[in-house]
N, C-alpha and C. Protein backbone atom coordinates (compact mmCIF):
# COMPACT_ATOMS: atom_id res chain seq x y z
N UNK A 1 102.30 118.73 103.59
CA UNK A 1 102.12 117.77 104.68
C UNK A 1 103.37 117.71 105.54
N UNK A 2 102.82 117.45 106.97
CA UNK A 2 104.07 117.61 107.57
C UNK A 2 104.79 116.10 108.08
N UNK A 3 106.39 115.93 107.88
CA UNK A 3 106.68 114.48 107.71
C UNK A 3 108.10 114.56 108.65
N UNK A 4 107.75 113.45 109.32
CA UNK A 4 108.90 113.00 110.52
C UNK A 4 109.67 111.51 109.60
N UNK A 5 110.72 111.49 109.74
CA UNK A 5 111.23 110.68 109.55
C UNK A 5 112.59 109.60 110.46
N UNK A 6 112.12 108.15 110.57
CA UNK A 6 112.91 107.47 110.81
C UNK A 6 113.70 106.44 110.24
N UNK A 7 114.63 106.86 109.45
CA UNK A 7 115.39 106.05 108.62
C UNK A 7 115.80 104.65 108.91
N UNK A 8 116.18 104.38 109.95
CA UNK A 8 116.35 102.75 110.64
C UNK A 8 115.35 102.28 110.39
N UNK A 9 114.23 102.96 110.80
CA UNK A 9 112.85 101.72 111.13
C UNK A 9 112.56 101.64 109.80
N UNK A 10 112.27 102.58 108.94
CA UNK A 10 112.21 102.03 107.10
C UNK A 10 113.32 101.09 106.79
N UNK A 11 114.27 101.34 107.12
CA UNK A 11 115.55 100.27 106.64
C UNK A 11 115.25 98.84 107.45
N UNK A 12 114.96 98.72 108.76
CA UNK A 12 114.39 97.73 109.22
C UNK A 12 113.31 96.95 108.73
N UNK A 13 112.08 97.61 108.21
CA UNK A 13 110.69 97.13 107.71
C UNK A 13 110.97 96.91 106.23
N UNK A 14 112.14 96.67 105.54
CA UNK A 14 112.94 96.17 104.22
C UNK A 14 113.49 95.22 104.72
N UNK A 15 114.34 95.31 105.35
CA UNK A 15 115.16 94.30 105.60
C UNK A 15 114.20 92.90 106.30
N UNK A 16 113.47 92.85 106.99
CA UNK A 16 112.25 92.13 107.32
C UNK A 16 111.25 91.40 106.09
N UNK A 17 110.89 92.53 105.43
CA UNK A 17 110.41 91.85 104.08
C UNK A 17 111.57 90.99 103.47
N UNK A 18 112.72 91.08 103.47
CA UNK A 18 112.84 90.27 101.98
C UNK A 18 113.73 89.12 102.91
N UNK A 19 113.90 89.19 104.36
CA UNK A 19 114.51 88.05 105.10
C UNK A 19 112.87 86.93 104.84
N UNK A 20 111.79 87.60 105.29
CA UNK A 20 110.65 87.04 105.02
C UNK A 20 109.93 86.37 103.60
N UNK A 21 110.66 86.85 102.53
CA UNK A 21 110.13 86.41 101.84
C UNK A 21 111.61 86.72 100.40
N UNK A 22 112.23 85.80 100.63
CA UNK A 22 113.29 85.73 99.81
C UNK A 22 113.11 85.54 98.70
N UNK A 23 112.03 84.92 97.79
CA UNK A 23 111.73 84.77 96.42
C UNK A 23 111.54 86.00 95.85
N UNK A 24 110.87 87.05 96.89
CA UNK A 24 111.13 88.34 95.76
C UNK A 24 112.00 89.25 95.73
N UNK A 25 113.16 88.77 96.49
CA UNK A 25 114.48 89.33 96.23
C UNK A 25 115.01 90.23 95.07
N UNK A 26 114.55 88.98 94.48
CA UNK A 26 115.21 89.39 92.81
C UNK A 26 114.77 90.63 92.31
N UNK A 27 113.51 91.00 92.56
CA UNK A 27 112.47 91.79 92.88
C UNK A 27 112.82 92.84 92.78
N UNK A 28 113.97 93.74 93.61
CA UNK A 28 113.74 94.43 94.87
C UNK A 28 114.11 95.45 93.71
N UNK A 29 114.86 95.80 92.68
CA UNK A 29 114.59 96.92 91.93
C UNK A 29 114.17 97.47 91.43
N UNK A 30 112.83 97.00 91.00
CA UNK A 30 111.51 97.65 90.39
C UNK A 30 111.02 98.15 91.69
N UNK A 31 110.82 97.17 92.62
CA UNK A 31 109.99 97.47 94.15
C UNK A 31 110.75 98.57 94.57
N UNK A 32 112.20 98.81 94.48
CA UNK A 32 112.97 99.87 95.15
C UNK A 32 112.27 101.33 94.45
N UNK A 33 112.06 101.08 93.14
CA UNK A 33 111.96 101.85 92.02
C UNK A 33 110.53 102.77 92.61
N UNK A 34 109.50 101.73 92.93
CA UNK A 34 108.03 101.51 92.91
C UNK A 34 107.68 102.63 94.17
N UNK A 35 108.80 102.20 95.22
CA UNK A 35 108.77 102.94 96.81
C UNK A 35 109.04 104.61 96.20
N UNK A 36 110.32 105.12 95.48
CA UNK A 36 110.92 105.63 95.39
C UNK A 36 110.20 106.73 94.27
N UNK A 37 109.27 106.24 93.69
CA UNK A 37 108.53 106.92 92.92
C UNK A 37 106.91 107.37 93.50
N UNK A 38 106.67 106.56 94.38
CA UNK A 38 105.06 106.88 95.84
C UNK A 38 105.82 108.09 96.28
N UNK A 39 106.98 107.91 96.95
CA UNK A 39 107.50 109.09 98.07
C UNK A 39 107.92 110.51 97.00
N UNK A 40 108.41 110.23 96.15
CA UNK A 40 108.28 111.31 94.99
C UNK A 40 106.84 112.23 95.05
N UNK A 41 106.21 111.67 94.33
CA UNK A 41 104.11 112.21 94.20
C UNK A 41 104.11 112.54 95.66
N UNK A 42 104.56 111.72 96.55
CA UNK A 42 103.68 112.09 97.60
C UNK A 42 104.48 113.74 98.51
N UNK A 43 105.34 114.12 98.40
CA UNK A 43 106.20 114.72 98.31
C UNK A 43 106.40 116.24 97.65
N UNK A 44 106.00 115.91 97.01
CA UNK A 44 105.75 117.29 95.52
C UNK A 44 104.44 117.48 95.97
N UNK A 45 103.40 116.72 96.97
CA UNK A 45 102.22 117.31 96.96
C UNK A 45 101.24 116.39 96.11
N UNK A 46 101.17 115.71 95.20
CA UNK A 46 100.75 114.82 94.46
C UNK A 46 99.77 113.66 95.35
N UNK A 47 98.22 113.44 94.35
CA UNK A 47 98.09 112.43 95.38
C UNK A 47 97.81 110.71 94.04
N UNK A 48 97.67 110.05 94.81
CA UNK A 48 97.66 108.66 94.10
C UNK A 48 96.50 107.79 93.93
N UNK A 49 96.01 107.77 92.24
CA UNK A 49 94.77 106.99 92.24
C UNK A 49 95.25 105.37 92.01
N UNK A 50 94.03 104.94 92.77
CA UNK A 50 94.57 103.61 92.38
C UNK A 50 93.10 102.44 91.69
N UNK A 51 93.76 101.77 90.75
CA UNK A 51 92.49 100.84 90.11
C UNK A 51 92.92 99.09 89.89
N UNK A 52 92.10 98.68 89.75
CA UNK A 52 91.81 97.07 89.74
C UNK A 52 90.84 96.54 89.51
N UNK A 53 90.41 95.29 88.92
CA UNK A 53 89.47 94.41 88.97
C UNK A 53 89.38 93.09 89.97
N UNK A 54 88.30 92.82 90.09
CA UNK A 54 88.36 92.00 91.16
C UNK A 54 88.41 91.57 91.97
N UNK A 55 89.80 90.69 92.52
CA UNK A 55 90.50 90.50 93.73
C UNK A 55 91.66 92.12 93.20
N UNK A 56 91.94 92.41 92.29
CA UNK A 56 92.69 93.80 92.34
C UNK A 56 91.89 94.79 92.58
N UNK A 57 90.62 94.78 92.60
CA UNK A 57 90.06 96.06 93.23
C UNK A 57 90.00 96.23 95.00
N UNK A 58 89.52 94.57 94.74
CA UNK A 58 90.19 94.80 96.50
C UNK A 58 91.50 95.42 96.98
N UNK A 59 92.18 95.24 96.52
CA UNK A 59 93.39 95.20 96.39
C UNK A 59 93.41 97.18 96.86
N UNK A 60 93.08 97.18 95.74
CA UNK A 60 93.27 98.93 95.71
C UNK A 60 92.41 99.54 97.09
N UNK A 61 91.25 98.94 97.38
CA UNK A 61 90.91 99.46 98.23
C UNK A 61 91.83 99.38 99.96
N UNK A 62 92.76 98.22 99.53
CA UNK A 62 92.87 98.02 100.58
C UNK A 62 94.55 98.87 100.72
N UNK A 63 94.60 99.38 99.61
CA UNK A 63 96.20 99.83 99.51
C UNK A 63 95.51 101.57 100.10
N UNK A 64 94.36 101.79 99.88
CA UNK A 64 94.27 102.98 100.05
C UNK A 64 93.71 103.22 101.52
N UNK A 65 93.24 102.12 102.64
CA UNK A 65 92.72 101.69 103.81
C UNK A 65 94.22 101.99 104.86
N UNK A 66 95.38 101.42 104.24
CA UNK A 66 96.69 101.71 105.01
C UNK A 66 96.87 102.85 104.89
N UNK A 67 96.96 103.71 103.69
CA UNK A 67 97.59 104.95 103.98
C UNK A 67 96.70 105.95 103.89
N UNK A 68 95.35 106.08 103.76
CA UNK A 68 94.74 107.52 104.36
C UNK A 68 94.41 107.48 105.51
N UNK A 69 94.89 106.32 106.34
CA UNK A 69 94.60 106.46 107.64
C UNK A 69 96.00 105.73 108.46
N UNK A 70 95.94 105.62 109.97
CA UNK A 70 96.96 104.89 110.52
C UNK A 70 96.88 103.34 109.53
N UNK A 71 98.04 102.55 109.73
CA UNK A 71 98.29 101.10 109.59
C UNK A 71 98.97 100.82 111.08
N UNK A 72 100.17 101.14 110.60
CA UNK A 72 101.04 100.41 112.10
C UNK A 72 101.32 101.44 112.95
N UNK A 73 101.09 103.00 112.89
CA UNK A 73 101.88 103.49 113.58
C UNK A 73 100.80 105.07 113.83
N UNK A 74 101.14 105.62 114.93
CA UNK A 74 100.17 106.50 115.33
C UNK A 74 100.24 107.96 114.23
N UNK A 75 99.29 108.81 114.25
CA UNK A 75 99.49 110.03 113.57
C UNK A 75 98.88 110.69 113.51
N UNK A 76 99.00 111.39 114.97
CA UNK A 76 98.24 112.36 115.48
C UNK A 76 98.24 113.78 114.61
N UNK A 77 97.27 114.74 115.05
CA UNK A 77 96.87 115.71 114.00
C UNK A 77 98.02 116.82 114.44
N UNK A 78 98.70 117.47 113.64
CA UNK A 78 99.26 118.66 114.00
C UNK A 78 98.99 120.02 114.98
N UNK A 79 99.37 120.77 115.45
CA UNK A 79 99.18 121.68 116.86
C UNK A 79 97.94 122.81 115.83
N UNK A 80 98.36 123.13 114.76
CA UNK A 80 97.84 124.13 113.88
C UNK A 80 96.67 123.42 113.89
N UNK A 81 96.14 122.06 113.19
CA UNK A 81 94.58 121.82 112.55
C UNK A 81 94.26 121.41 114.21
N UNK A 82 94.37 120.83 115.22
CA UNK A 82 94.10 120.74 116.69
C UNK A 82 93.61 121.91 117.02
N UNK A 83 94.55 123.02 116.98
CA UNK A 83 93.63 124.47 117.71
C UNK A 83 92.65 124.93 116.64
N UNK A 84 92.60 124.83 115.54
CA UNK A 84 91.64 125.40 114.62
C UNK A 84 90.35 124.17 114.83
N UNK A 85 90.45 122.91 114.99
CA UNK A 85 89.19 122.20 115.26
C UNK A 85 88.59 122.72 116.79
N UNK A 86 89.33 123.53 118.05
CA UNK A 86 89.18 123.88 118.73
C UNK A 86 88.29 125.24 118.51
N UNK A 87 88.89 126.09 117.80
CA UNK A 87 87.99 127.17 117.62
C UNK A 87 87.10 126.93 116.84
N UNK A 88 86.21 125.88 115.96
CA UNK A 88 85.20 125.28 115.99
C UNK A 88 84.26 124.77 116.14
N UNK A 89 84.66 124.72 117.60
CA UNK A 89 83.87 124.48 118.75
C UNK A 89 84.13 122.77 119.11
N UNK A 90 85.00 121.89 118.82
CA UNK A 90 85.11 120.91 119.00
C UNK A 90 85.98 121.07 120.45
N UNK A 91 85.04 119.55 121.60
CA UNK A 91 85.42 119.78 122.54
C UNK A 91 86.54 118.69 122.78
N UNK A 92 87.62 118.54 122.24
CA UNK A 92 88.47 117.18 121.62
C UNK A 92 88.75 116.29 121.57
N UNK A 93 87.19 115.60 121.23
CA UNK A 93 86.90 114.28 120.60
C UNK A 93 87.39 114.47 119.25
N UNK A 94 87.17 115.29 118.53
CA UNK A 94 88.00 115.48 116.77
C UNK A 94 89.44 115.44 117.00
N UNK A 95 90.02 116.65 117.85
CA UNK A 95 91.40 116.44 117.25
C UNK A 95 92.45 115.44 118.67
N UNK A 96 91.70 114.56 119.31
CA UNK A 96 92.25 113.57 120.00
C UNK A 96 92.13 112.43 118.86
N UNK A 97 90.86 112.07 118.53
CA UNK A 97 90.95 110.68 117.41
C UNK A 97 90.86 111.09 115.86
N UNK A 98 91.28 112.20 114.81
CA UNK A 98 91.48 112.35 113.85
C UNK A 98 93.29 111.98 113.43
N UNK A 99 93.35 111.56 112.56
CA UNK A 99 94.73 111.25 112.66
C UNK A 99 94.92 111.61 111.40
N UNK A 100 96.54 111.80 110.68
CA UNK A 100 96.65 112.50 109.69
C UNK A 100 96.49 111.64 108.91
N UNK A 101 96.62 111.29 106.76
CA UNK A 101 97.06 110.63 106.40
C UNK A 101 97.23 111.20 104.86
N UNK A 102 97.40 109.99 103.92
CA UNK A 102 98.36 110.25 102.89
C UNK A 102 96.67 109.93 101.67
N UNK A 103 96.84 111.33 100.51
CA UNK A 103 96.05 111.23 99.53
C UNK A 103 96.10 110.30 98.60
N UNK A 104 95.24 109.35 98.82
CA UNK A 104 94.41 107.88 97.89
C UNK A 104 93.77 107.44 97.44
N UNK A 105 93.10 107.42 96.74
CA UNK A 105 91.92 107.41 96.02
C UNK A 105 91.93 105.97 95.30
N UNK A 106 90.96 105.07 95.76
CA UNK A 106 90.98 104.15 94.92
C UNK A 106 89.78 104.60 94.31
N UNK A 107 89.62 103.96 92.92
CA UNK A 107 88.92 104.26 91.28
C UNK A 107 87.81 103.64 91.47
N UNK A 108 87.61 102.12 92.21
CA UNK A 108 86.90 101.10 92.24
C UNK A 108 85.52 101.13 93.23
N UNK A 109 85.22 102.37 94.19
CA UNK A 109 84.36 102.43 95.00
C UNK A 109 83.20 103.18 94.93
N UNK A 110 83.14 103.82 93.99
CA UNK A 110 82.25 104.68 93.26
C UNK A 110 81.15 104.01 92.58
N UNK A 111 79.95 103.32 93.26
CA UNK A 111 78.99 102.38 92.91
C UNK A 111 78.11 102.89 91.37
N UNK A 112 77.47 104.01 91.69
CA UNK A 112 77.00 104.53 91.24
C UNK A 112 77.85 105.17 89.68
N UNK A 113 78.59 105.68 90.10
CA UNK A 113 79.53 106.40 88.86
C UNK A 113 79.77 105.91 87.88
N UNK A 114 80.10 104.22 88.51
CA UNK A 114 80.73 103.53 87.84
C UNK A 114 80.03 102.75 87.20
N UNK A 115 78.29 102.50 87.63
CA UNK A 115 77.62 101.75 86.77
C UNK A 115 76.98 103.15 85.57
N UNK A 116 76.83 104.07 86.28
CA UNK A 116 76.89 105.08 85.52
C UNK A 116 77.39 105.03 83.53
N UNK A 117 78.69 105.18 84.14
CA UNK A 117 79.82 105.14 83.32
C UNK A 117 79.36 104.37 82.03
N UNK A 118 79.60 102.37 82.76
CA UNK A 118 79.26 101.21 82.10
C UNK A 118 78.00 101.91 81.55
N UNK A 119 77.08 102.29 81.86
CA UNK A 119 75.58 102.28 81.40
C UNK A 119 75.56 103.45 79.84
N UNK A 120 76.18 104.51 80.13
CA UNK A 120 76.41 105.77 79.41
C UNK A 120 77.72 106.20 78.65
N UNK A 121 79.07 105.14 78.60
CA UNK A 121 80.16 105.34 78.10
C UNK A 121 80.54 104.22 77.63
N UNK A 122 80.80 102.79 78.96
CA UNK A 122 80.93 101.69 78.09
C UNK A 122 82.00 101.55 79.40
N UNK A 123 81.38 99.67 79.44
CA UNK A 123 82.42 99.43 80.89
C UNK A 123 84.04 99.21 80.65
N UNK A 124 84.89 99.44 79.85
CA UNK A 124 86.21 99.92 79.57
C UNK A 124 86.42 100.88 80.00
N UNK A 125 85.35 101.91 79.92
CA UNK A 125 86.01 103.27 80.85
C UNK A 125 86.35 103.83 82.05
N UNK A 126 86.01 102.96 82.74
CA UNK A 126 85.41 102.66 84.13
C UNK A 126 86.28 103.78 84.88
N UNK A 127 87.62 103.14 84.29
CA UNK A 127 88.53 104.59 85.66
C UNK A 127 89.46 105.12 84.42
N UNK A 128 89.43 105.30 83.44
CA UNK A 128 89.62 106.24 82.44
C UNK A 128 89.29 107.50 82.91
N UNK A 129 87.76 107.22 82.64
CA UNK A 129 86.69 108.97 83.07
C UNK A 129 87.03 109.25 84.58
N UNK A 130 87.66 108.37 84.83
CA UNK A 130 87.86 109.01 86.65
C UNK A 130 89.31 109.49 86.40
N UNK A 131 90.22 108.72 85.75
CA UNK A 131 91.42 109.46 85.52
C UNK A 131 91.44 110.99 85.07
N UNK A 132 90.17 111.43 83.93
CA UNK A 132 89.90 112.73 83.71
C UNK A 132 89.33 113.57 84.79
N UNK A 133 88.95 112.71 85.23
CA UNK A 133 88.60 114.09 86.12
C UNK A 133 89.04 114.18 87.28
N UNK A 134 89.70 112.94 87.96
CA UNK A 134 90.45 113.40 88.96
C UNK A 134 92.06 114.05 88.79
N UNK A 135 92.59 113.29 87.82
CA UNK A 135 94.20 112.93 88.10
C UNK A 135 94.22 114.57 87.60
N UNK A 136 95.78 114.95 88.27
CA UNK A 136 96.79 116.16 87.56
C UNK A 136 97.65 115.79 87.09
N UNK A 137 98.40 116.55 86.53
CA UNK A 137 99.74 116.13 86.39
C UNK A 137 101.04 116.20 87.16
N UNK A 138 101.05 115.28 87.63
CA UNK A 138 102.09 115.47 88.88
C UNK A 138 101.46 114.23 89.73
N UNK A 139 100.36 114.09 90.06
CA UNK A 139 99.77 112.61 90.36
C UNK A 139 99.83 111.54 89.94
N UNK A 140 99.89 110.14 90.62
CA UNK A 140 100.13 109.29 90.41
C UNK A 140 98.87 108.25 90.42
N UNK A 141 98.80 106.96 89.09
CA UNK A 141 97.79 106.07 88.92
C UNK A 141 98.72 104.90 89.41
N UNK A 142 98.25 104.46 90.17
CA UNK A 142 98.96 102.85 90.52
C UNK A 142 98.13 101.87 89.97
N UNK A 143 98.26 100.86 89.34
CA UNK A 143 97.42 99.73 88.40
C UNK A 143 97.82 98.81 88.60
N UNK A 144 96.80 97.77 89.06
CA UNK A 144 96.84 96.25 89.42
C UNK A 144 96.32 95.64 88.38
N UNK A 145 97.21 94.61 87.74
CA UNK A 145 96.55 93.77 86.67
C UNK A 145 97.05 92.11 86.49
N UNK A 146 96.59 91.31 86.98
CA UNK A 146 97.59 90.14 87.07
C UNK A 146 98.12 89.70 85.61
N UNK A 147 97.18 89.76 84.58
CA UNK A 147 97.40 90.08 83.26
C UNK A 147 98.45 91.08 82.32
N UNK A 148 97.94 92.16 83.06
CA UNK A 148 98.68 93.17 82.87
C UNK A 148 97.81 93.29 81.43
N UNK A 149 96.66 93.37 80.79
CA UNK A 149 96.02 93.60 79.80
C UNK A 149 94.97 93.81 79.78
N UNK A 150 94.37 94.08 81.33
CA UNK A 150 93.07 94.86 81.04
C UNK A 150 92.36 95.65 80.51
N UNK A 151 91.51 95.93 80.07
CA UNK A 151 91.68 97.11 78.68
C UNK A 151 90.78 98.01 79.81
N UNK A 152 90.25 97.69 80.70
CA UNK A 152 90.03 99.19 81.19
C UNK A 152 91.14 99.71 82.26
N UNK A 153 91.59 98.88 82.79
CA UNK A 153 92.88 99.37 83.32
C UNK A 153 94.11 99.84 81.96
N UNK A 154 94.25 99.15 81.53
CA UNK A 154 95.42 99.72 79.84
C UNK A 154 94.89 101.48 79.59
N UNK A 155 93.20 101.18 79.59
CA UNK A 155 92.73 102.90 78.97
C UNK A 155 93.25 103.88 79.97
N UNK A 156 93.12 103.58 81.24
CA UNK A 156 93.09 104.86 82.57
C UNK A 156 94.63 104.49 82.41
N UNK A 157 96.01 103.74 81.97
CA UNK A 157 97.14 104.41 82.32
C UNK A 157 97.34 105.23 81.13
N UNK A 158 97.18 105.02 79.82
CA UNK A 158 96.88 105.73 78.48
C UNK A 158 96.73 107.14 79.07
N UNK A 159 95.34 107.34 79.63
CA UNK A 159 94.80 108.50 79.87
C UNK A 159 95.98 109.03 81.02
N UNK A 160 96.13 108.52 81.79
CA UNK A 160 97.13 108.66 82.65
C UNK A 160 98.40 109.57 82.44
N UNK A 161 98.83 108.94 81.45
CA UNK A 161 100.44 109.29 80.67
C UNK A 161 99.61 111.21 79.83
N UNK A 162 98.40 110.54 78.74
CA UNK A 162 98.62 112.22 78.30
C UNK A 162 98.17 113.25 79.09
N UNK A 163 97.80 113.29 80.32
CA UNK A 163 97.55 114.15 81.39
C UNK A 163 99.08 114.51 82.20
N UNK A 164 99.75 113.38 82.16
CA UNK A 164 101.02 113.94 82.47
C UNK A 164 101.21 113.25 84.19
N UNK A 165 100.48 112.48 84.02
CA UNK A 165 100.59 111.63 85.66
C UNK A 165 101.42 110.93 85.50
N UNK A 166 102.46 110.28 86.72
CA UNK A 166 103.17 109.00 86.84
C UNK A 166 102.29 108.18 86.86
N UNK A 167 102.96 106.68 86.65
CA UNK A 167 102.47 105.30 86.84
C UNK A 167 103.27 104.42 87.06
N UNK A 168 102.77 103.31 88.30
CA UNK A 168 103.07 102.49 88.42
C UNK A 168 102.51 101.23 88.20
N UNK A 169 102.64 100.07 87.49
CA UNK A 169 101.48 98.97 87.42
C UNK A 169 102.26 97.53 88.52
N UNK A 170 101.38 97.08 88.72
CA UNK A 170 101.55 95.85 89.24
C UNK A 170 101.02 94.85 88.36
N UNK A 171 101.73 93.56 88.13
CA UNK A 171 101.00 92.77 87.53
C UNK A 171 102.10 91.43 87.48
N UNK A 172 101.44 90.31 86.19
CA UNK A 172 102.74 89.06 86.59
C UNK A 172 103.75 89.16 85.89
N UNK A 173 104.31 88.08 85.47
CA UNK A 173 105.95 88.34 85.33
C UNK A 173 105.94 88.41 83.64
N UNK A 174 105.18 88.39 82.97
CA UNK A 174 105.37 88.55 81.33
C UNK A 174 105.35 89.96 81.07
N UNK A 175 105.58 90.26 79.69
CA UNK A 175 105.52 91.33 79.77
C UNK A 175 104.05 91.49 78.92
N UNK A 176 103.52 92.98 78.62
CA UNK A 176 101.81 92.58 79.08
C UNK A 176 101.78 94.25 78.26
N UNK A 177 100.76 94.33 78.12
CA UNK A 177 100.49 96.35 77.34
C UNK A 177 100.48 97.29 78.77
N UNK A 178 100.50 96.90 80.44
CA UNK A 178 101.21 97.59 80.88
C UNK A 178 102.24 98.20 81.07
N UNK A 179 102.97 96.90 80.71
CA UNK A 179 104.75 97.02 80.62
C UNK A 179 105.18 98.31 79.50
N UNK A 180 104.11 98.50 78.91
CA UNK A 180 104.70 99.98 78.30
C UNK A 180 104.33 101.06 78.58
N UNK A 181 102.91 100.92 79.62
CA UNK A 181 102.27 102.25 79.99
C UNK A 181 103.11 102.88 81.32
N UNK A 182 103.84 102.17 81.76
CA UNK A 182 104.09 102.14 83.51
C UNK A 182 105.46 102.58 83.43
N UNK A 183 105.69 103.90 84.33
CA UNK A 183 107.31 104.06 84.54
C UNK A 183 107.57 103.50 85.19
N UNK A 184 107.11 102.95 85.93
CA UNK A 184 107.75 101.41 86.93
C UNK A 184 106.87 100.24 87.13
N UNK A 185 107.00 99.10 86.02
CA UNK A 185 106.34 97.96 86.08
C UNK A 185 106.95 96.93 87.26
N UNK A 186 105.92 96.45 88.07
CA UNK A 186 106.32 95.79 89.23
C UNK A 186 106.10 93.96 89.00
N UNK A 187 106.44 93.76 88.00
CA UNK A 187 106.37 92.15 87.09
C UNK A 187 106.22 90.81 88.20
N UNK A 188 105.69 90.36 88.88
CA UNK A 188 105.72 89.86 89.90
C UNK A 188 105.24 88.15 89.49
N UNK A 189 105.82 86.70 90.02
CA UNK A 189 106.17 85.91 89.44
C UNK A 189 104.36 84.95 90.22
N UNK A 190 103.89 84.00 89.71
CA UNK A 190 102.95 83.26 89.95
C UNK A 190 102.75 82.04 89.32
N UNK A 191 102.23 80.76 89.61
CA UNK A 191 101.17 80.39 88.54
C UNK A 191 99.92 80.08 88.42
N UNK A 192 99.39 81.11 88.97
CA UNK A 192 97.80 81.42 89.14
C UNK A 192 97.88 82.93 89.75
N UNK A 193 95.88 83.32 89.08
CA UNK A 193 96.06 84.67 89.71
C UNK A 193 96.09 84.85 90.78
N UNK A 194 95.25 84.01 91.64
CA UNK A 194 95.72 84.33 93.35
C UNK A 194 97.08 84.01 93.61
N UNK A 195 98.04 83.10 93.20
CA UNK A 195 99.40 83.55 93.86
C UNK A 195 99.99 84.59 93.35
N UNK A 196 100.34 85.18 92.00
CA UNK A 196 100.13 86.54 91.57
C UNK A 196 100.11 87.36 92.98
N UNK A 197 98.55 87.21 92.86
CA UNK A 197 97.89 88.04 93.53
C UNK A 197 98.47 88.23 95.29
N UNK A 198 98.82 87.24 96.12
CA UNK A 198 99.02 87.22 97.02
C UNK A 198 101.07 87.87 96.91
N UNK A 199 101.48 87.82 95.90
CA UNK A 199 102.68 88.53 95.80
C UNK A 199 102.63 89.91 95.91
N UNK A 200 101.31 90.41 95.16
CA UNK A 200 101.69 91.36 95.43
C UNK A 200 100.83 92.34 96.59
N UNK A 201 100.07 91.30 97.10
CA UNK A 201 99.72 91.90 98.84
C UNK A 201 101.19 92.00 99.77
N UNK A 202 102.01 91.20 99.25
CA UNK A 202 103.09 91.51 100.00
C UNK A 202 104.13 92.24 100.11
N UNK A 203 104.33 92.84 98.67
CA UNK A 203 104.69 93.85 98.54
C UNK A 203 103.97 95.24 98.72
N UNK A 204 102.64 95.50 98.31
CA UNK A 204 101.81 97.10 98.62
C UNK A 204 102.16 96.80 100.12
N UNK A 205 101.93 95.28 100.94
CA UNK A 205 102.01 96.11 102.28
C UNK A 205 103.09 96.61 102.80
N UNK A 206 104.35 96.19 102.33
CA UNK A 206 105.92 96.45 102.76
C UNK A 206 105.68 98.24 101.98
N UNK A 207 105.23 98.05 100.92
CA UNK A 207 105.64 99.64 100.83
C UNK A 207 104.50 100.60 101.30
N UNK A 208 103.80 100.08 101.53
CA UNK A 208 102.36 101.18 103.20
C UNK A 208 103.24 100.87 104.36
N UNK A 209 103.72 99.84 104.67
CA UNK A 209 104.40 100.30 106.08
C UNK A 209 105.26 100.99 105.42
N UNK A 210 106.48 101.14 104.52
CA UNK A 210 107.47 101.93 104.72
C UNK A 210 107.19 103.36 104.53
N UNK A 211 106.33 103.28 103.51
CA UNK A 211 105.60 104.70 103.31
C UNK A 211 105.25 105.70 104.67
N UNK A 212 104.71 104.95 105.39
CA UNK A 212 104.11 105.75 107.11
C UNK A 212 105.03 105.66 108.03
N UNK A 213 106.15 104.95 107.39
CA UNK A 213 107.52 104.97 108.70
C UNK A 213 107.93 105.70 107.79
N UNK A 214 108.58 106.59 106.41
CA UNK A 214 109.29 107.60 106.53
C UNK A 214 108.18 108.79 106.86
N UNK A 215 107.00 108.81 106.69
CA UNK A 215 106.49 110.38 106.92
C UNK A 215 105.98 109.97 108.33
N UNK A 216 105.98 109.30 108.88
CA UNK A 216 105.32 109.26 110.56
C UNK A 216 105.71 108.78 111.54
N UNK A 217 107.11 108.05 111.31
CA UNK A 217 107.61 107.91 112.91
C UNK A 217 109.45 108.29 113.16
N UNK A 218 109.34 108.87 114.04
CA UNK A 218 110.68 109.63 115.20
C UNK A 218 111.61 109.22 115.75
């Protein structure tokens, strides 16, 4: 993938988050950790599944809504896939509004698969069996758990680790049977799952914008 980088404006869209929201300050080294390990996978070529229940499946869907497509910032298609949609016969409506983006996969959208699954495996497996058959090794599972003890989220980082994928989990501030699956647990403070929960909308979005300001803007 091809990646432009502007170091200010990432250093800016940090420095913004945590003037904005100073309680997760304390934070910022797992989160540093969390950034630093996306741009890794994403980098080596690697792409990133992501799972949740709930308000965390939303979650995932919505972590994967910022970066396979624009969020804040434009990203137009390269000169190479532009002339090849051209000799296609596209008259450039494709490569005027196709824009590039970053490999995401949330676990949670698969209607069918997934009742599938529940119906023929057992609803614990839910993104386990998707971890088999999607993840490599070298890919990354990101896991939302406000608990941090979901047992079908716990199975897919399990599966995760002996395939040889990174992980990152999100979840609250105890420590939880993610806290051992995850090379970077993102422990995040609440007392309820929606504030939990709303912590860590604020963090996936600081690291989707920073994510598309180092590979997409000049």
């Amino acid at each position: 993938m091809e990646r432009v980088s502007n170091q200010s404006y990432v250093d800016q869209i940090w420095a913004d988050f945590y003037r904005e929201s100073p309680s997760l300050m304390s934070f910022a080294e797992p989160i540093g950790n969390a950034y630093s390990l996306l741009q890794d996978v994403l980098r080596e070529g690697g792409q990133i599944l992501v799972c949740g229940n709930g308000g965390s499946a939303s979650d995932s869907e919505h972590i994967a809504g910022e970066l396979a497509k624009p969020c804040a910032l434009e990203r137009p298609l390269g000169a190479d896939l532009r002339l090849a949609l051209r000799d296609a016969g596209d008259d450039g409506y494709l490569s005027d509004n196709l824009q590039r983006g970053l490999p995401v996969l949330p676990l949670v959208s698969q209607a069918a698969l997934i009742t599938a699954i529940v119906n023929d495996q057992g609803g614990d497996l839910i993104f386990a069996q998707q971890v088999v058959v999607y993840g490599r090794p070298g890919d990354l599972l990101w896991a939302l758990s406000t608990s941090g003890n979901s047992s079908n989220v716990v199975y897919a980082l399990r599966t995760a680790r002996a395939l040889g994928m990174r992980t990152i989990g999100f979840s609250g501030i105890a420590m939880s049977e993610m806290s051992e699956l995850c090379d970077v647990i993102v422990g995040l403070p609440g007392t309820s799952v929606p504030t939990i929960q709303h912590s860590h909308q604020l963090v996936y979005h600081t690291l989707c914008l920073a994510i598309e300001a180092d590979w997409y803007s000049s």
